[in-house]
N, C-alpha and C. Protein backbone atom coordinates (compact mmCIF):
# COMPACT_ATOMS: atom_id res chain seq x y z
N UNK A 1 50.49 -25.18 95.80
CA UNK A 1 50.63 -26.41 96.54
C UNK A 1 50.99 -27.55 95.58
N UNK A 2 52.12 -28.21 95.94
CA UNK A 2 52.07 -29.54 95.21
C UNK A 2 51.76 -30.83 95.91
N UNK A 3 50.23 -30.82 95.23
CA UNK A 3 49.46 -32.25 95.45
C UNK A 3 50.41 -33.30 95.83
N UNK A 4 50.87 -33.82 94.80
CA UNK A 4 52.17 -35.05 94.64
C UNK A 4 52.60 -35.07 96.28
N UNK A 5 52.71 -34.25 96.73
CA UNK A 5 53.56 -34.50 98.29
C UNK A 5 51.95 -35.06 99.14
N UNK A 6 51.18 -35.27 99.00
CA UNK A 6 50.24 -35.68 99.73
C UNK A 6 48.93 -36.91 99.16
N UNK A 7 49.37 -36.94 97.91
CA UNK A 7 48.51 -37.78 97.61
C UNK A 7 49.37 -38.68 96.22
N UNK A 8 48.95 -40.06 95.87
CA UNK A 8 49.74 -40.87 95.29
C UNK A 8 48.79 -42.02 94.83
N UNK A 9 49.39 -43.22 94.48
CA UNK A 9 48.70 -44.22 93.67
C UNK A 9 49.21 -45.22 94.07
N UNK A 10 48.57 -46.50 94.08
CA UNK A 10 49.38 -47.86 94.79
C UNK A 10 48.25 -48.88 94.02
N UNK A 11 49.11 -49.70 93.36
CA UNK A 11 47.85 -50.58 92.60
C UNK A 11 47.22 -51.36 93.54
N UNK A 12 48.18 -51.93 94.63
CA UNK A 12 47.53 -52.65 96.01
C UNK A 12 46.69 -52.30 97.18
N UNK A 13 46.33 -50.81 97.01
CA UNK A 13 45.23 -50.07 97.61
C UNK A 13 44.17 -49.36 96.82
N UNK A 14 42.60 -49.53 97.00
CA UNK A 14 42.27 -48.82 96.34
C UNK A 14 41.95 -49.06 94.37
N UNK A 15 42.67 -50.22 94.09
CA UNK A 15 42.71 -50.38 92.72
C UNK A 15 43.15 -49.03 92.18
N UNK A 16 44.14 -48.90 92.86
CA UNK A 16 45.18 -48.04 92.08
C UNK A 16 44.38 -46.52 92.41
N UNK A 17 43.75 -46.07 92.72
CA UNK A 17 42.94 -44.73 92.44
C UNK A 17 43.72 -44.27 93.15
N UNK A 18 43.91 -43.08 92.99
CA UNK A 18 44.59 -42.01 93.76
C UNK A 18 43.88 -42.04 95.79
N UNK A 19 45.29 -41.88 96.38
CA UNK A 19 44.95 -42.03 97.30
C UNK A 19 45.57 -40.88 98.61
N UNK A 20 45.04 -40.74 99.56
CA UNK A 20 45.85 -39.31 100.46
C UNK A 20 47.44 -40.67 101.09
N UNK A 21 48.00 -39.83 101.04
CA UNK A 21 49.46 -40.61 101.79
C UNK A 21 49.24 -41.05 102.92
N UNK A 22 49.50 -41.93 103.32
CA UNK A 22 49.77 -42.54 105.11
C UNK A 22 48.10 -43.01 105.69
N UNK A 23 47.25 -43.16 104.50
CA UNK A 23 45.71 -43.48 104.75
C UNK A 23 45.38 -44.28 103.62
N UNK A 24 44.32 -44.83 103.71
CA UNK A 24 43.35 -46.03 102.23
C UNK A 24 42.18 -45.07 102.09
N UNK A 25 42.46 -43.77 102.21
CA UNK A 25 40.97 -43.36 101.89
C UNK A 25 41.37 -42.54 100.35
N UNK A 26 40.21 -42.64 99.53
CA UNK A 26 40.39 -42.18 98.40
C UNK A 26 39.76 -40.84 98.02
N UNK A 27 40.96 -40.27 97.60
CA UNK A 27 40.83 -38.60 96.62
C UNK A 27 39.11 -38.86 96.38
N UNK A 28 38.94 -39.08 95.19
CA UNK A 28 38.12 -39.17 95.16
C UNK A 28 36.33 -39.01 96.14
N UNK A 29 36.89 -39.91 96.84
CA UNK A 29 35.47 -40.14 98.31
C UNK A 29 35.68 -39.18 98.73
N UNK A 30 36.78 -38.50 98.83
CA UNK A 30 36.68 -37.30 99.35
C UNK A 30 36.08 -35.80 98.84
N UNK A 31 36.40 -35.71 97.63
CA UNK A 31 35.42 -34.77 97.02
C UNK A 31 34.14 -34.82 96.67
N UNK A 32 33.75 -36.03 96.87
CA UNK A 32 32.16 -36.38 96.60
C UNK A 32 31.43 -35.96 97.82
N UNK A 33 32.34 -35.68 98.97
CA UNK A 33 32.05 -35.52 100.64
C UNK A 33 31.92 -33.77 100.25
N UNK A 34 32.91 -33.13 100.16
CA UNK A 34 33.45 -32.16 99.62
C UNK A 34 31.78 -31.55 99.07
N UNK A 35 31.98 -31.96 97.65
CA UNK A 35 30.71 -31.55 96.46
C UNK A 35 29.17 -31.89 97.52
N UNK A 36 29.38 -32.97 98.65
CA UNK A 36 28.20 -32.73 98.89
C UNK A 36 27.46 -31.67 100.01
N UNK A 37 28.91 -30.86 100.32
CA UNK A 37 28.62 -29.79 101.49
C UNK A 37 29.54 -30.35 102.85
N UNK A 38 29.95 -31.32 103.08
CA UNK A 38 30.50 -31.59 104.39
C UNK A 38 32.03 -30.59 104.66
N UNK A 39 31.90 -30.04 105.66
CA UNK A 39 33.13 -29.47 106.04
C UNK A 39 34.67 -30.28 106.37
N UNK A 40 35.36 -29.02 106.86
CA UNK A 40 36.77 -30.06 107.00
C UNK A 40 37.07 -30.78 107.82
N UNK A 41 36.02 -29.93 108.83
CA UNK A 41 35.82 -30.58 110.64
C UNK A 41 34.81 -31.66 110.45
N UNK A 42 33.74 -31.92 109.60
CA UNK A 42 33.31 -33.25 109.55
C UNK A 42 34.25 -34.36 108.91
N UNK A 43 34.53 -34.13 107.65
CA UNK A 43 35.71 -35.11 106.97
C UNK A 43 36.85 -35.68 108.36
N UNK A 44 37.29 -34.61 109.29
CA UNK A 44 38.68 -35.19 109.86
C UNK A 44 37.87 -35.78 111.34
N UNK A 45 36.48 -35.26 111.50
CA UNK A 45 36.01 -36.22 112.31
C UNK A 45 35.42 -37.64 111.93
N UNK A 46 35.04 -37.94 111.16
CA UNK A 46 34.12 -39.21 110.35
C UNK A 46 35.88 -40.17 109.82
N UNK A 47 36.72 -39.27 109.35
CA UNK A 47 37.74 -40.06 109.00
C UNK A 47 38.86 -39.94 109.23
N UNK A 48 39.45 -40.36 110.48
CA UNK A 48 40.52 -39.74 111.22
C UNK A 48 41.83 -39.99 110.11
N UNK A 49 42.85 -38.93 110.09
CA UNK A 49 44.14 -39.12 109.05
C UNK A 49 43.63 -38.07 107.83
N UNK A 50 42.56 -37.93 107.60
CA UNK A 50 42.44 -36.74 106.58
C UNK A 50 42.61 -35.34 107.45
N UNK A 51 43.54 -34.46 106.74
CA UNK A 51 43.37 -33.22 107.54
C UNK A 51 43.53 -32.67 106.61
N UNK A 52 43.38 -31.14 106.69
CA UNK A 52 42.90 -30.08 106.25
C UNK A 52 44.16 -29.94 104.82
N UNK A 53 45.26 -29.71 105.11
CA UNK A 53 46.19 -30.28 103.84
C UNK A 53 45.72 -30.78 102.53
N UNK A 54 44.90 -32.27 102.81
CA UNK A 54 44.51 -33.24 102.26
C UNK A 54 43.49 -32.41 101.48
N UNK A 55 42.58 -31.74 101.62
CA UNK A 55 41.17 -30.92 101.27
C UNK A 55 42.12 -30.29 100.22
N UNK A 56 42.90 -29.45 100.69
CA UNK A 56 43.63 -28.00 99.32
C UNK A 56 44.40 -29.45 98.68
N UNK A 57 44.72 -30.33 99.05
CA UNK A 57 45.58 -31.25 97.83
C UNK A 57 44.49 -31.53 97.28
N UNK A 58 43.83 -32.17 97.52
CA UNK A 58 42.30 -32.65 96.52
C UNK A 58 42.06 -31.87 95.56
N UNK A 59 42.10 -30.51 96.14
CA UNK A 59 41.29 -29.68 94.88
C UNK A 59 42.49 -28.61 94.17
N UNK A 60 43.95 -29.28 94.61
CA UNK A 60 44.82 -28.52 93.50
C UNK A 60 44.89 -29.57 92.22
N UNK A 61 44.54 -30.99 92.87
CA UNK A 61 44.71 -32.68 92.46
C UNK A 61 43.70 -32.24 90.96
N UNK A 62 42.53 -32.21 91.46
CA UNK A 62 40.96 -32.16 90.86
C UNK A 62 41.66 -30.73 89.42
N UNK A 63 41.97 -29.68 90.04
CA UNK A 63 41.81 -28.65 89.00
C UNK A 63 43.21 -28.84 88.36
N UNK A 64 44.48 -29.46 88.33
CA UNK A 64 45.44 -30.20 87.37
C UNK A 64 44.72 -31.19 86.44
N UNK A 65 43.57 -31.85 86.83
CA UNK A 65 43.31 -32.76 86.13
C UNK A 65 42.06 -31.95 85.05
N UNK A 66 41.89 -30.96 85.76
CA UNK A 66 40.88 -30.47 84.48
C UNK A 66 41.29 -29.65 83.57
N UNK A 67 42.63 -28.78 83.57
CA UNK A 67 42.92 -28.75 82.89
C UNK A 67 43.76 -29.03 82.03
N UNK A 68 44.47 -30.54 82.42
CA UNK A 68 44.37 -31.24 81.17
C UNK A 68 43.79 -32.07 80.15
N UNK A 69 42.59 -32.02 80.59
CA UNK A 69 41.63 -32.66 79.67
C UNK A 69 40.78 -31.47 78.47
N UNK A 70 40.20 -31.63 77.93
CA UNK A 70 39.50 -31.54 76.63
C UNK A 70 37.51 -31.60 77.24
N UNK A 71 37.00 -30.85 77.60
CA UNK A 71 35.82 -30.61 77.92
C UNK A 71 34.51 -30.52 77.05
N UNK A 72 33.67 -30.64 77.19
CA UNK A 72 32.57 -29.51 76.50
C UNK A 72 31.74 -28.80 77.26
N UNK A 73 31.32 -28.02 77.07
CA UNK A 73 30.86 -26.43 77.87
C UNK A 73 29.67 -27.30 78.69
N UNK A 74 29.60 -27.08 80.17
CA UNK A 74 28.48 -28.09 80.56
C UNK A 74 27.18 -26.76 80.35
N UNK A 75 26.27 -27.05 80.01
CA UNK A 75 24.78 -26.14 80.28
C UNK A 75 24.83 -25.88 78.48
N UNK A 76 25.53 -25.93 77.88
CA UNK A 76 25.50 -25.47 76.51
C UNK A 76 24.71 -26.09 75.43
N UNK A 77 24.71 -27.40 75.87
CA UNK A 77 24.11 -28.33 74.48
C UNK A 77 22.48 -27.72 74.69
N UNK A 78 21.81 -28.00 73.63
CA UNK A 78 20.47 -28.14 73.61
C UNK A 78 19.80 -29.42 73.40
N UNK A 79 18.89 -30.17 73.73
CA UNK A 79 18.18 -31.12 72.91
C UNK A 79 17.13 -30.77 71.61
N UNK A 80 17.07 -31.56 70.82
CA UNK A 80 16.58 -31.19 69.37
C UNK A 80 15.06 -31.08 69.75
């Protein structure tokens, strides 16, 4: 899937954060919905204009962005 066809950036919405196309709701808010258990049928009921599309763009969006970054192993560190 390419994200890019469904989601974008506008400095005048949003302060620029990535946003789903043809809506002000943000990538973001949406995976925090996502991470907290809500389905696709709650998301497109609570926020009409997100549909199911929008969900697989989020998380092709989310896993492009992780792997271009530079990580460290989460659970790995120890405290002294």
């Amino acid at each position: 899937m390419d994200w890019k066809e469904h989601i974008h950036s506008d400095p005048a919405i949003g302060f620029g954060k990535p946003i789903f196309r043809g809506t002000r709701i943000k990538v973001e808010f949406v995976l925090k919905l996502m991470g907290a258990g809500w389905t696709a049928a709650q998301i497109a009921e609570e926020f009409p204009g997100v549909e199911e599309v929008h969900l697989r763009a989020a998380a092709a969006f989310a896993a492009d962005l992780l792997h271009d970054e530079d990580y460290a192993a989460i659970g790995q560190a120890r405290a002294a």
